[in-house]
C-alpha atoms as a PDB file:
ATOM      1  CA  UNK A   1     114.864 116.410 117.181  1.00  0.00           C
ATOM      2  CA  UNK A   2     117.647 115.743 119.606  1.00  0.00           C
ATOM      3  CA  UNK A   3     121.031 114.270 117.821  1.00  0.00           C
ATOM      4  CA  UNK A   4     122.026 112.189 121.178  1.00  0.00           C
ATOM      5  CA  UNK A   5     122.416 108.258 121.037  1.00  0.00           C
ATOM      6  CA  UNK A   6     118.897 107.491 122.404  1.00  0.00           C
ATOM      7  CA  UNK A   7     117.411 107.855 118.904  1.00  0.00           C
ATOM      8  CA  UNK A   8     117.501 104.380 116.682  1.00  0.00           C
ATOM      9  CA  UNK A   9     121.235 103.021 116.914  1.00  0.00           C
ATOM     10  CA  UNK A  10     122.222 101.252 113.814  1.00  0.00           C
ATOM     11  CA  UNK A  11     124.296  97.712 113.786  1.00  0.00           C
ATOM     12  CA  UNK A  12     128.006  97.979 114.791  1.00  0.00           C
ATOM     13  CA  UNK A  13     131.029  99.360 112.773  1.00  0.00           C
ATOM     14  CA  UNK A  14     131.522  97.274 109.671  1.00  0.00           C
ATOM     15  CA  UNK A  15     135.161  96.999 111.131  1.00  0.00           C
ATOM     16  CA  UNK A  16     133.974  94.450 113.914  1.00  0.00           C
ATOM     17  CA  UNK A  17     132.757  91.429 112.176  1.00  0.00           C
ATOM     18  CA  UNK A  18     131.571  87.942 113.323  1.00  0.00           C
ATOM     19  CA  UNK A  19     132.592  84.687 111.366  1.00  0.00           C
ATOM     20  CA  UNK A  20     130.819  84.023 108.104  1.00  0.00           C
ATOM     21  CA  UNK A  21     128.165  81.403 109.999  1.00  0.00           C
ATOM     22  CA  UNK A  22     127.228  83.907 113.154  1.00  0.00           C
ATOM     23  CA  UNK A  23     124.229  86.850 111.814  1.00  0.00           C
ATOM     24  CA  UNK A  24     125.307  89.980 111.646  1.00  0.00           C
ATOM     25  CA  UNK A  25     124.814  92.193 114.698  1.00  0.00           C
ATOM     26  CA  UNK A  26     121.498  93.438 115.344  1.00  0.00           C
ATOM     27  CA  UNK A  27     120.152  96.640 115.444  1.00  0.00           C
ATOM     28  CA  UNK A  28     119.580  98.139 118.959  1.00  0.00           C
ATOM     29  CA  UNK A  29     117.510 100.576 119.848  1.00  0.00           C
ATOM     30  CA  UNK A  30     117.809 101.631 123.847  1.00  0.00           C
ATOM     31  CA  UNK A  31     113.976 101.497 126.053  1.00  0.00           C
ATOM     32  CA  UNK A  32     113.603 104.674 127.753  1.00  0.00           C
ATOM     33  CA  UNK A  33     116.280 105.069 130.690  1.00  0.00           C
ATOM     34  CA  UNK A  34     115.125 105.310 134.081  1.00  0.00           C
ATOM     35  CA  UNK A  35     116.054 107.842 135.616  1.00  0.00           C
ATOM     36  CA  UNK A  36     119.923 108.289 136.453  1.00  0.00           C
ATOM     37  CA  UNK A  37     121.185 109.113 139.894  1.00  0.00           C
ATOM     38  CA  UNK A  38     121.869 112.880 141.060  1.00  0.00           C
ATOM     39  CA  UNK A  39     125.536 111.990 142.430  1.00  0.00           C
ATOM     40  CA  UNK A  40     126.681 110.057 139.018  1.00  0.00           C
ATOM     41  CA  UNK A  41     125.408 112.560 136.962  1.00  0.00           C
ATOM     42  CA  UNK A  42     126.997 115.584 138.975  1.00  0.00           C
ATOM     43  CA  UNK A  43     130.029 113.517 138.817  1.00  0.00           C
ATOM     44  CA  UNK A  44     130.193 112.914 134.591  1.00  0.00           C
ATOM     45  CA  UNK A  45     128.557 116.349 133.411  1.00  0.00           C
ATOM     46  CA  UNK A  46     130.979 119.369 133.281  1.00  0.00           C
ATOM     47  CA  UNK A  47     134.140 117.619 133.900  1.00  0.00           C
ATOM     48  CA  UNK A  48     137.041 116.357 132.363  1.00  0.00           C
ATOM     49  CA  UNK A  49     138.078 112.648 132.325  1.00  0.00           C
ATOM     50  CA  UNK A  50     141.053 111.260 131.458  1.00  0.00           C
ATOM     51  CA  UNK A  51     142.170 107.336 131.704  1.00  0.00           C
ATOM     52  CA  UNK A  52     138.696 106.096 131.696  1.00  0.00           C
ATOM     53  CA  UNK A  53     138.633 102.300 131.424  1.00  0.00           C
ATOM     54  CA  UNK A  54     135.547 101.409 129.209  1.00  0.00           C
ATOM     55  CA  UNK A  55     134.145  99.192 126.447  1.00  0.00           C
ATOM     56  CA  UNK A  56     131.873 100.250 122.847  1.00  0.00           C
ATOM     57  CA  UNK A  57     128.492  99.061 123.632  1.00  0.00           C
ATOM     58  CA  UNK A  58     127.795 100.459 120.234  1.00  0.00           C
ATOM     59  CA  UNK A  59     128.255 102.867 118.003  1.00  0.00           C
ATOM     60  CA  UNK A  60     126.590 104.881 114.666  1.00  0.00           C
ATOM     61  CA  UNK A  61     127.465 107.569 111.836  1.00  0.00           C
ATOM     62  CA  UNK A  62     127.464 111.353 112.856  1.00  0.00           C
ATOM     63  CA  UNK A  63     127.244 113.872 110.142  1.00  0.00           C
ATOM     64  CA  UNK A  64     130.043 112.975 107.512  1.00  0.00           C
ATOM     65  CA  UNK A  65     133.659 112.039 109.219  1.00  0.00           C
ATOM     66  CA  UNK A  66     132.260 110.811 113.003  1.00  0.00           C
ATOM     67  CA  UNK A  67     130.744 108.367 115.476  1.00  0.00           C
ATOM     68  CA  UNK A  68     128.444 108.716 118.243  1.00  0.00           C
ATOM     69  CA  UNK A  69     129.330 106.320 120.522  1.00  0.00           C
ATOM     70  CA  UNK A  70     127.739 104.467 123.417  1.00  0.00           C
ATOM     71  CA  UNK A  71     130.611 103.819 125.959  1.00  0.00           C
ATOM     72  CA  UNK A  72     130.577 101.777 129.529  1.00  0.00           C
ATOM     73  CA  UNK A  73     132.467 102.907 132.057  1.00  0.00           C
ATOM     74  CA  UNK A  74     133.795 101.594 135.150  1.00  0.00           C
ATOM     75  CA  UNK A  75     133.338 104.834 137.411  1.00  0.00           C
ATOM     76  CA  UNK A  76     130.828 106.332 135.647  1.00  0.00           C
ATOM     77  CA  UNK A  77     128.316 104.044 133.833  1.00  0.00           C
ATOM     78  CA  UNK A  78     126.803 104.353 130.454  1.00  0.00           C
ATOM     79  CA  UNK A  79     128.236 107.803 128.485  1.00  0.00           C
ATOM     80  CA  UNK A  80     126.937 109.227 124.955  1.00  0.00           C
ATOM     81  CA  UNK A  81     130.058 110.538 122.996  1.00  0.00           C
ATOM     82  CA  UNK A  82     131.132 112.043 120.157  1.00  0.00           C
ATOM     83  CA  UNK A  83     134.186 110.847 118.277  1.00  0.00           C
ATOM     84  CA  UNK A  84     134.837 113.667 115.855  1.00  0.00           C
ATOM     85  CA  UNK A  85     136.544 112.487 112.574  1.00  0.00           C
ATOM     86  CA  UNK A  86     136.893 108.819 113.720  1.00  0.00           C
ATOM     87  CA  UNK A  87     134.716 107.999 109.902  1.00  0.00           C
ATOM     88  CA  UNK A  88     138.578 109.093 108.612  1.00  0.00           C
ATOM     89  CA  UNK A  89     140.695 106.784 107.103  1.00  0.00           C
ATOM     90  CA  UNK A  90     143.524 107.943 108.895  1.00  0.00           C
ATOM     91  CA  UNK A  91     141.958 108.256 112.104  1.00  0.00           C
ATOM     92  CA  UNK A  92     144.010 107.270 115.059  1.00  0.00           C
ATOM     93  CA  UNK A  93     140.416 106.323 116.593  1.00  0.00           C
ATOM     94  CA  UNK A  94     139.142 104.280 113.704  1.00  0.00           C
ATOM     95  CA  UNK A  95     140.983 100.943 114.627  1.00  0.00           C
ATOM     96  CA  UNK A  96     140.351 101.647 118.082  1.00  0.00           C
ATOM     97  CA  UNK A  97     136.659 102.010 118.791  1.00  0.00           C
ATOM     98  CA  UNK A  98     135.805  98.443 118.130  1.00  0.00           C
ATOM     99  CA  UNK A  99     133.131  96.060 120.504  1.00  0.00           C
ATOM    100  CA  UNK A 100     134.603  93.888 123.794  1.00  0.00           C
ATOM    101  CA  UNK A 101     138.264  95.456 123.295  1.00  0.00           C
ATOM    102  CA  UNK A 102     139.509  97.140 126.854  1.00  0.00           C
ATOM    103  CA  UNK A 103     139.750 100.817 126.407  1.00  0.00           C
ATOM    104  CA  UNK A 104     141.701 103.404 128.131  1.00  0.00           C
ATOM    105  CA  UNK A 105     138.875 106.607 127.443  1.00  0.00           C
ATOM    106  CA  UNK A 106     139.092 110.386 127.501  1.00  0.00           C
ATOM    107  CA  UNK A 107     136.256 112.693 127.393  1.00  0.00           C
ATOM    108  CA  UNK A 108     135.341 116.576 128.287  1.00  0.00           C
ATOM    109  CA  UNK A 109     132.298 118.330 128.013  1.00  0.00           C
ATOM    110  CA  UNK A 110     129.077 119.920 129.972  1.00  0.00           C
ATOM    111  CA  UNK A 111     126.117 118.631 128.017  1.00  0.00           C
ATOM    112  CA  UNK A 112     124.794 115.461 127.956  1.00  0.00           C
ATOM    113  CA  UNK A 113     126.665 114.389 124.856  1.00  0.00           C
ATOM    114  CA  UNK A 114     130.471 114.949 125.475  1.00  0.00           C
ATOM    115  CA  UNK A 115     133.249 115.172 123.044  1.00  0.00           C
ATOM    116  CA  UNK A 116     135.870 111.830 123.140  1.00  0.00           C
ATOM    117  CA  UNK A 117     139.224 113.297 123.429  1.00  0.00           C
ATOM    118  CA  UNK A 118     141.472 109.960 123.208  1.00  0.00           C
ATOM    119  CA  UNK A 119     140.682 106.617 123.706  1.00  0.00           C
ATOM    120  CA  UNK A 120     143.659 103.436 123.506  1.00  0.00           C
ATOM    121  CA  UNK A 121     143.350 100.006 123.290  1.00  0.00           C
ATOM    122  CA  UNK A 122     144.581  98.550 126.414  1.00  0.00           C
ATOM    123  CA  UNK A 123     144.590  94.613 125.108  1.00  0.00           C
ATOM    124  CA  UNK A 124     144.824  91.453 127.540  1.00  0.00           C
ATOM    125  CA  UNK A 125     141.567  90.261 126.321  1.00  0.00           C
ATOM    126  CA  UNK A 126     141.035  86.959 123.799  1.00  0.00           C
ATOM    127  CA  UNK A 127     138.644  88.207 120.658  1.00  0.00           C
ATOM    128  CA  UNK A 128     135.374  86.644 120.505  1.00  0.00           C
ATOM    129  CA  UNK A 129     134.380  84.659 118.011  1.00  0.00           C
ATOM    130  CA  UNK A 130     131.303  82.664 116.280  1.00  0.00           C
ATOM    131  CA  UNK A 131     128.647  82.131 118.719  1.00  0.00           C
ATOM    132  CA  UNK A 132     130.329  83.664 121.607  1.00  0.00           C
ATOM    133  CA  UNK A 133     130.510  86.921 119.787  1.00  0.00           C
ATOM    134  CA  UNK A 134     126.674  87.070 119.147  1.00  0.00           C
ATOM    135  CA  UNK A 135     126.483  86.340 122.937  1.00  0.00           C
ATOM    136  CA  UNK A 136     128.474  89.815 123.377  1.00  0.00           C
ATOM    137  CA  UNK A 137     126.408  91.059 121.408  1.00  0.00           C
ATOM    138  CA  UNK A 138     123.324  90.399 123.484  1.00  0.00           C
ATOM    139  CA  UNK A 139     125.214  91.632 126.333  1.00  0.00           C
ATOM    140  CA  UNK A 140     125.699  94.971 125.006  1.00  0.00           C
ATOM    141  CA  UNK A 141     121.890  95.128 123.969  1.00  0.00           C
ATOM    142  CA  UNK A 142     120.809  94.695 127.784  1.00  0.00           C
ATOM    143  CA  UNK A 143     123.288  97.382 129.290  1.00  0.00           C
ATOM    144  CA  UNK A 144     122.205  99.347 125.870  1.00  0.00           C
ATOM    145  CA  UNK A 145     118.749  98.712 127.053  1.00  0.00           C
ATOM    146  CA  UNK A 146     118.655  98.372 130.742  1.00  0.00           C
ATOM    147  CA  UNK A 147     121.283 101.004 132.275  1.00  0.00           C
ATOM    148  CA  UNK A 148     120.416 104.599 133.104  1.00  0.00           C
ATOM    149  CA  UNK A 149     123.045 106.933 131.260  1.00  0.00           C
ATOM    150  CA  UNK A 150     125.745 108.560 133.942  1.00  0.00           C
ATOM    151  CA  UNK A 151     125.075 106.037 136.639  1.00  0.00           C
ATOM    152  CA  UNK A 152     127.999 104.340 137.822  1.00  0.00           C
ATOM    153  CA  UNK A 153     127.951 100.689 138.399  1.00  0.00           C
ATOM    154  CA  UNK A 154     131.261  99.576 139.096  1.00  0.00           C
ATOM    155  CA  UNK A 155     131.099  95.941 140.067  1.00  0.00           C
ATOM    156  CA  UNK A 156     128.802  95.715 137.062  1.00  0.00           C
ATOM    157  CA  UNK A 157     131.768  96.754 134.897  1.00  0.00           C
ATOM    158  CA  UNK A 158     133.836  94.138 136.556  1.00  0.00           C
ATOM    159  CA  UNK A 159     131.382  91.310 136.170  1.00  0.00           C
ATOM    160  CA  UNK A 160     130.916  92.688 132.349  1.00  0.00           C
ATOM    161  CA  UNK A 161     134.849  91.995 131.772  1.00  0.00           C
ATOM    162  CA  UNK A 162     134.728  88.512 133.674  1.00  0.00           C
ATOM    163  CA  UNK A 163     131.759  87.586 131.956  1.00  0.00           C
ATOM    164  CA  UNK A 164     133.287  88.593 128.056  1.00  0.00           C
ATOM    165  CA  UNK A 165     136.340  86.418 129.283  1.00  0.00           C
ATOM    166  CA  UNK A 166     134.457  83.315 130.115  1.00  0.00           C
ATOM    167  CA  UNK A 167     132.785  83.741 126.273  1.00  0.00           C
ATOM    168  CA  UNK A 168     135.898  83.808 124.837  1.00  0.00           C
ATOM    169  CA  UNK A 169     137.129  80.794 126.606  1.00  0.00           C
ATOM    170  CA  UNK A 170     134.317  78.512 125.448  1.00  0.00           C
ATOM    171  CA  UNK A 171     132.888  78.484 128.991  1.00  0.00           C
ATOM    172  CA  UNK A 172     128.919  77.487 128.614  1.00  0.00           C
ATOM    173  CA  UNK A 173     127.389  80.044 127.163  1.00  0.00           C
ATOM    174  CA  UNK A 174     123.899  79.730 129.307  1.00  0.00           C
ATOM    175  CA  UNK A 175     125.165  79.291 132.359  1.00  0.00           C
ATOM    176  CA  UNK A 176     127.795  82.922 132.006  1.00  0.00           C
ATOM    177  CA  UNK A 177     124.547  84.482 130.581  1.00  0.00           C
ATOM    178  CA  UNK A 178     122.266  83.604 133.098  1.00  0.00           C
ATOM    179  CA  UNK A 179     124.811  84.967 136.079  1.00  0.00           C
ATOM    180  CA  UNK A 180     125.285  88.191 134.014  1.00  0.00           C
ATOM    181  CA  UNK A 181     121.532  88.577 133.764  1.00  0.00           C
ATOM    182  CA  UNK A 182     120.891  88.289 137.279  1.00  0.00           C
ATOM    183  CA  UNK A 183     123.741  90.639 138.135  1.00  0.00           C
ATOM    184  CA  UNK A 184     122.186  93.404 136.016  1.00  0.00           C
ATOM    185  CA  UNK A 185     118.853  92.922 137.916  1.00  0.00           C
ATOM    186  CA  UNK A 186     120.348  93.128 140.873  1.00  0.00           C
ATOM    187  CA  UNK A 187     122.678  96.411 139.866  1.00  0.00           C
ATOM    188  CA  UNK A 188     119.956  98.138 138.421  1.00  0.00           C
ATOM    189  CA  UNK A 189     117.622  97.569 142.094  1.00  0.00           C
ATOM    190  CA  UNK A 190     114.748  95.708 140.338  1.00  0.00           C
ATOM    191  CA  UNK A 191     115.965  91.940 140.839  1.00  0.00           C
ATOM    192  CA  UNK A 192     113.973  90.028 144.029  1.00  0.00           C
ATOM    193  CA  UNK A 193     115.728  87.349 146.471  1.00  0.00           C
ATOM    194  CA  UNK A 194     115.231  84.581 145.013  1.00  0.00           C
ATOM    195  CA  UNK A 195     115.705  82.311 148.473  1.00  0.00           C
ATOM    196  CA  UNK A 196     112.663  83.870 150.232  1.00  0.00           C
ATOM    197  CA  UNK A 197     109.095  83.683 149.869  1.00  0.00           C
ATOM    198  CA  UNK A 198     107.277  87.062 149.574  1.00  0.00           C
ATOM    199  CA  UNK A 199     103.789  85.810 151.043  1.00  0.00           C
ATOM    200  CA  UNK A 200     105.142  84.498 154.130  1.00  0.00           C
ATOM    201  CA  UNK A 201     108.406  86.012 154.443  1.00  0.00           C
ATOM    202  CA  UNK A 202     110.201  82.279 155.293  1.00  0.00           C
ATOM    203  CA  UNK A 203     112.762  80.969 152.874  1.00  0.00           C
ATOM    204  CA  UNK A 204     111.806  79.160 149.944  1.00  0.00           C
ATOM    205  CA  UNK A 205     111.565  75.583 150.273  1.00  0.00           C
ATOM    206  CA  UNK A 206     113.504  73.456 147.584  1.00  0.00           C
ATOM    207  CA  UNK A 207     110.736  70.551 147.067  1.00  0.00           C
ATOM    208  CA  UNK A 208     107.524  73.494 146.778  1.00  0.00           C
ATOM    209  CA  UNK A 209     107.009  74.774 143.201  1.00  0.00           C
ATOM    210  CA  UNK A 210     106.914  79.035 142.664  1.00  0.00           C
ATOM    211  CA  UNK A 211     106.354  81.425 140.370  1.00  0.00           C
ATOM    212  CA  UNK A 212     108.290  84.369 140.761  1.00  0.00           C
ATOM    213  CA  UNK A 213     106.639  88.267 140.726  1.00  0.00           C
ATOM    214  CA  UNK A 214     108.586  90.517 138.711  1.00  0.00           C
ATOM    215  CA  UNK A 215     108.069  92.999 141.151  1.00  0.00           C
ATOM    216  CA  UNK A 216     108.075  91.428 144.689  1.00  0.00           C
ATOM    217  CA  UNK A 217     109.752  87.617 144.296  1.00  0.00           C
ATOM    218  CA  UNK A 218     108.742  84.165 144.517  1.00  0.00           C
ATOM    219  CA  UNK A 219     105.896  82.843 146.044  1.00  0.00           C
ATOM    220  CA  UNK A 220     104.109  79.254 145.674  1.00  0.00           C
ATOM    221  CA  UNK A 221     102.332  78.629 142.173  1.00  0.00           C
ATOM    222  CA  UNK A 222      98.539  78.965 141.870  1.00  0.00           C
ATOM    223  CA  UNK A 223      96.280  77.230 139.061  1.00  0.00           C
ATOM    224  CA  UNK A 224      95.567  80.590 137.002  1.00  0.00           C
ATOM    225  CA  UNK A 225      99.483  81.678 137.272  1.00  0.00           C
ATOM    226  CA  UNK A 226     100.483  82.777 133.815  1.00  0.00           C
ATOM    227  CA  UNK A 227     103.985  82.669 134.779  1.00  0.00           C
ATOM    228  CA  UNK A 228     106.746  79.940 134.504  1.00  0.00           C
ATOM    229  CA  UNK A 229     106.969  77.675 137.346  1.00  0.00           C
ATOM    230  CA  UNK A 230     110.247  76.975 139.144  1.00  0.00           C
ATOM    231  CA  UNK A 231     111.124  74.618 141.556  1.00  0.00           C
ATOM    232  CA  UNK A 232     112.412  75.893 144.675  1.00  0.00           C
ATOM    233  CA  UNK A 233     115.205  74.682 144.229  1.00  0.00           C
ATOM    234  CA  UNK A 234     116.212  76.017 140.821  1.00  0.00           C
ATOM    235  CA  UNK A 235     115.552  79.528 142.827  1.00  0.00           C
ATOM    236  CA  UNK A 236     117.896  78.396 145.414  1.00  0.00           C
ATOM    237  CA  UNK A 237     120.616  77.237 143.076  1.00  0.00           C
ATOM    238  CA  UNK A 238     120.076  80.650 141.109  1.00  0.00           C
ATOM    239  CA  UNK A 239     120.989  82.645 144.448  1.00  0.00           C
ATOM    240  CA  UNK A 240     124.067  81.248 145.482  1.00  0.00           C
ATOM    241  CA  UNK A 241     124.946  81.306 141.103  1.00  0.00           C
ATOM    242  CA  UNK A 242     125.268  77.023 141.450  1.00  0.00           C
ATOM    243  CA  UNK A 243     123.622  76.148 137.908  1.00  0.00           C
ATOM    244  CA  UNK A 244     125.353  72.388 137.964  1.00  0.00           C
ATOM    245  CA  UNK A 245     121.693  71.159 137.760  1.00  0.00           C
ATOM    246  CA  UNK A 246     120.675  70.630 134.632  1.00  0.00           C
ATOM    247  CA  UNK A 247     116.734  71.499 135.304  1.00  0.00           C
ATOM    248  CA  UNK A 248     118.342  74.552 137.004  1.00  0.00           C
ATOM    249  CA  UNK A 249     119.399  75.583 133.994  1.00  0.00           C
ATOM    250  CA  UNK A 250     116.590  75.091 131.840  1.00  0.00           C
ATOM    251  CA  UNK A 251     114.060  75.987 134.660  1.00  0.00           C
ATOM    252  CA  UNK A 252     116.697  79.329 134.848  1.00  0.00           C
ATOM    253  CA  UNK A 253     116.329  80.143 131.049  1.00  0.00           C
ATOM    254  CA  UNK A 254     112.994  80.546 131.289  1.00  0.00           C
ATOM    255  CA  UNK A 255     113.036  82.720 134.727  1.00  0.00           C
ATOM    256  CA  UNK A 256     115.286  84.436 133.245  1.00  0.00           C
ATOM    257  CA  UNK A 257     113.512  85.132 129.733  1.00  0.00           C
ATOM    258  CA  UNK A 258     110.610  86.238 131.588  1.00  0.00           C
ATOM    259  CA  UNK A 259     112.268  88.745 134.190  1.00  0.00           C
ATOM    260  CA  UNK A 260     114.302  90.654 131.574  1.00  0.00           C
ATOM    261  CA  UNK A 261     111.172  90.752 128.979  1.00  0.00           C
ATOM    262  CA  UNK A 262     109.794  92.590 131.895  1.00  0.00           C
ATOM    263  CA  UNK A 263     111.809  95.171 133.035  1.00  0.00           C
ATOM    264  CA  UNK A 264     112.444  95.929 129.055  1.00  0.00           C
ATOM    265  CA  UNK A 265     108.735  96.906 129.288  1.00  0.00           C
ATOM    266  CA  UNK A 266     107.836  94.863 126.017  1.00  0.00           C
ATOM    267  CA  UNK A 267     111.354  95.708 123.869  1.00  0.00           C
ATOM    268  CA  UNK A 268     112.118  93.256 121.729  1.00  0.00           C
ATOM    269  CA  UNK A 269     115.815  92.020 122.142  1.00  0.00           C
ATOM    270  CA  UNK A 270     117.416  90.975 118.946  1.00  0.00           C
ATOM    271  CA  UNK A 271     120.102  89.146 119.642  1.00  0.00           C
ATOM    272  CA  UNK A 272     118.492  87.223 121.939  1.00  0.00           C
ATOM    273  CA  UNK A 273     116.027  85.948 119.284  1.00  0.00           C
ATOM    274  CA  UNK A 274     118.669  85.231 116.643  1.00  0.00           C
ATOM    275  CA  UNK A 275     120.347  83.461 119.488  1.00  0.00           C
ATOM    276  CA  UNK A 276     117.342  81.350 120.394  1.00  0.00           C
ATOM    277  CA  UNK A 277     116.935  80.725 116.958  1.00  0.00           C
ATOM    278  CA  UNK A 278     120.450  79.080 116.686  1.00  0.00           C
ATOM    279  CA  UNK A 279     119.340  77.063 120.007  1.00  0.00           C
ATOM    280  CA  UNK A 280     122.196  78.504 122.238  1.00  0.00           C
ATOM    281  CA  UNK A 281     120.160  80.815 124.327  1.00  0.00           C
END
């Protein structure tokens, strides 16, 4: 059986810890990955990389002394690494490969799991704490969950820092999770416009009720629709990211609950559940 981070990941270094009233961190375990694009994975396997920014998504125990870890990457995505002997108590990389800390990365290697060569902590970032660091936590799960290995998404990276910022400045937690959601749809090519009506192809009219296909878009709401109805207007709000409303944002939740369920295929997402247990998701 292969050793590479797609098996069962366990829960987060003991190093990275929440406050005594947030749950531990769940375990994740990644869906099967779609498959990644020829150009990003021509561009990651077989090279060297040095300077890398990037963030742990996650990380578990390799044989004895290391870490297989689960970086993000600005230029090129989601990479499986080893970090050989960072178990160590006087490994350089033990204090370094924690969750939502700005990493400068290194890596070489042609296979599919490459060797980490150096990694630093770059800083600038406030820690998160309490709920906002379960929040992170269900951030990590979805890119864990939803992102191809070696495909680049670059303005996803960027939106990934922005959003981890907002967290850690108290900013409300449901609207910066709903934006983030949305922007992984729409980086990953499965997320619909919202602001257009896929049965007659005219935009969606704020005072008309919808439900929205997971695989085409909105379109009005019929009797024997199993799916959550939304106002247009919630769907128009959601497009141009205005979530002021507040039935936009609990209309949003739920649009929002359904669309990643589906594209997960059935997965269960743990930290969302703990979340919505604690009535902040």
């Amino acid at each position: 059986m292969s050793t590479t981070p797609d098996a069962t990941l366990d829960a987060p270094p003991a190093a990275v810890t929440a406050e005594a009233d947030v749950p531990a961190a769940p375990v994740v375990t990644p869906a099967p990955a779609r498959r990644p694009r020829a150009l990003s994975r021509e561009r990651t396997i077989g090279t060297k990389v040095a300077g890398q920014p990037a963030f742990v998504l996650h990380s578990y125990p390799y044989k004895e002394t290391s870490l297989i870890i689960d970086l993000f990457t600005r230029d090129f995505g989601r990479v499986a690494l080893i970090a050989k002997g960072a178990k160590r108590p006087h490994s350089q990389l033990r204090g370094v490969l924690q969750t939502f800390q700005p990493l400068s990365s290194s890596w070489v290697g042609k296979s599919e799991l490459r060797t980490l060569t150096d990694a630093e902590w770059v800083g600038g970032m406030l820690p998160l704490e309490k709920t906002a660091l379960l929040c992170g936590f269900y951030l990590n799960e979805l890119l864990v969950k939803l992102l191809a290995r070696d495909d680049a998404h670059p303005a996803l990276f960027d939106h990934y820092v922005s959003t981890l910022n907002q967290l850690a400045h108290n900013e409300p937690a449901s609207i910066v999770l709903r934006k983030f959601e949305r922007a992984l749809l729409k980086e990953t090519g499965v997320a619909a416009d919202l602001a257009r009506c896929v049965e007659t192809r005219r935009a969606v009219q704020a005072g008309v009720t919808y439900v929205v296909d997971p695989e085409r878009g909105p379109r009005p709401e019929r009797a024997a629709d199993p799916w959550p109805r939304v106002a247009g207007k919630t769907l128009l709000d959601m497009e141009c990211e205005n979530y002021e409303d507040i039935a936009t944002q609990a209309q949003s939740k739920q649009l929002m609950r359904f669309l990643v369920a589906h594209h997960l295929n059935g997965a269960p997402l743990n930290t969302r559940q703990i979340l919505i247990d604690l009535s902040q998701l």
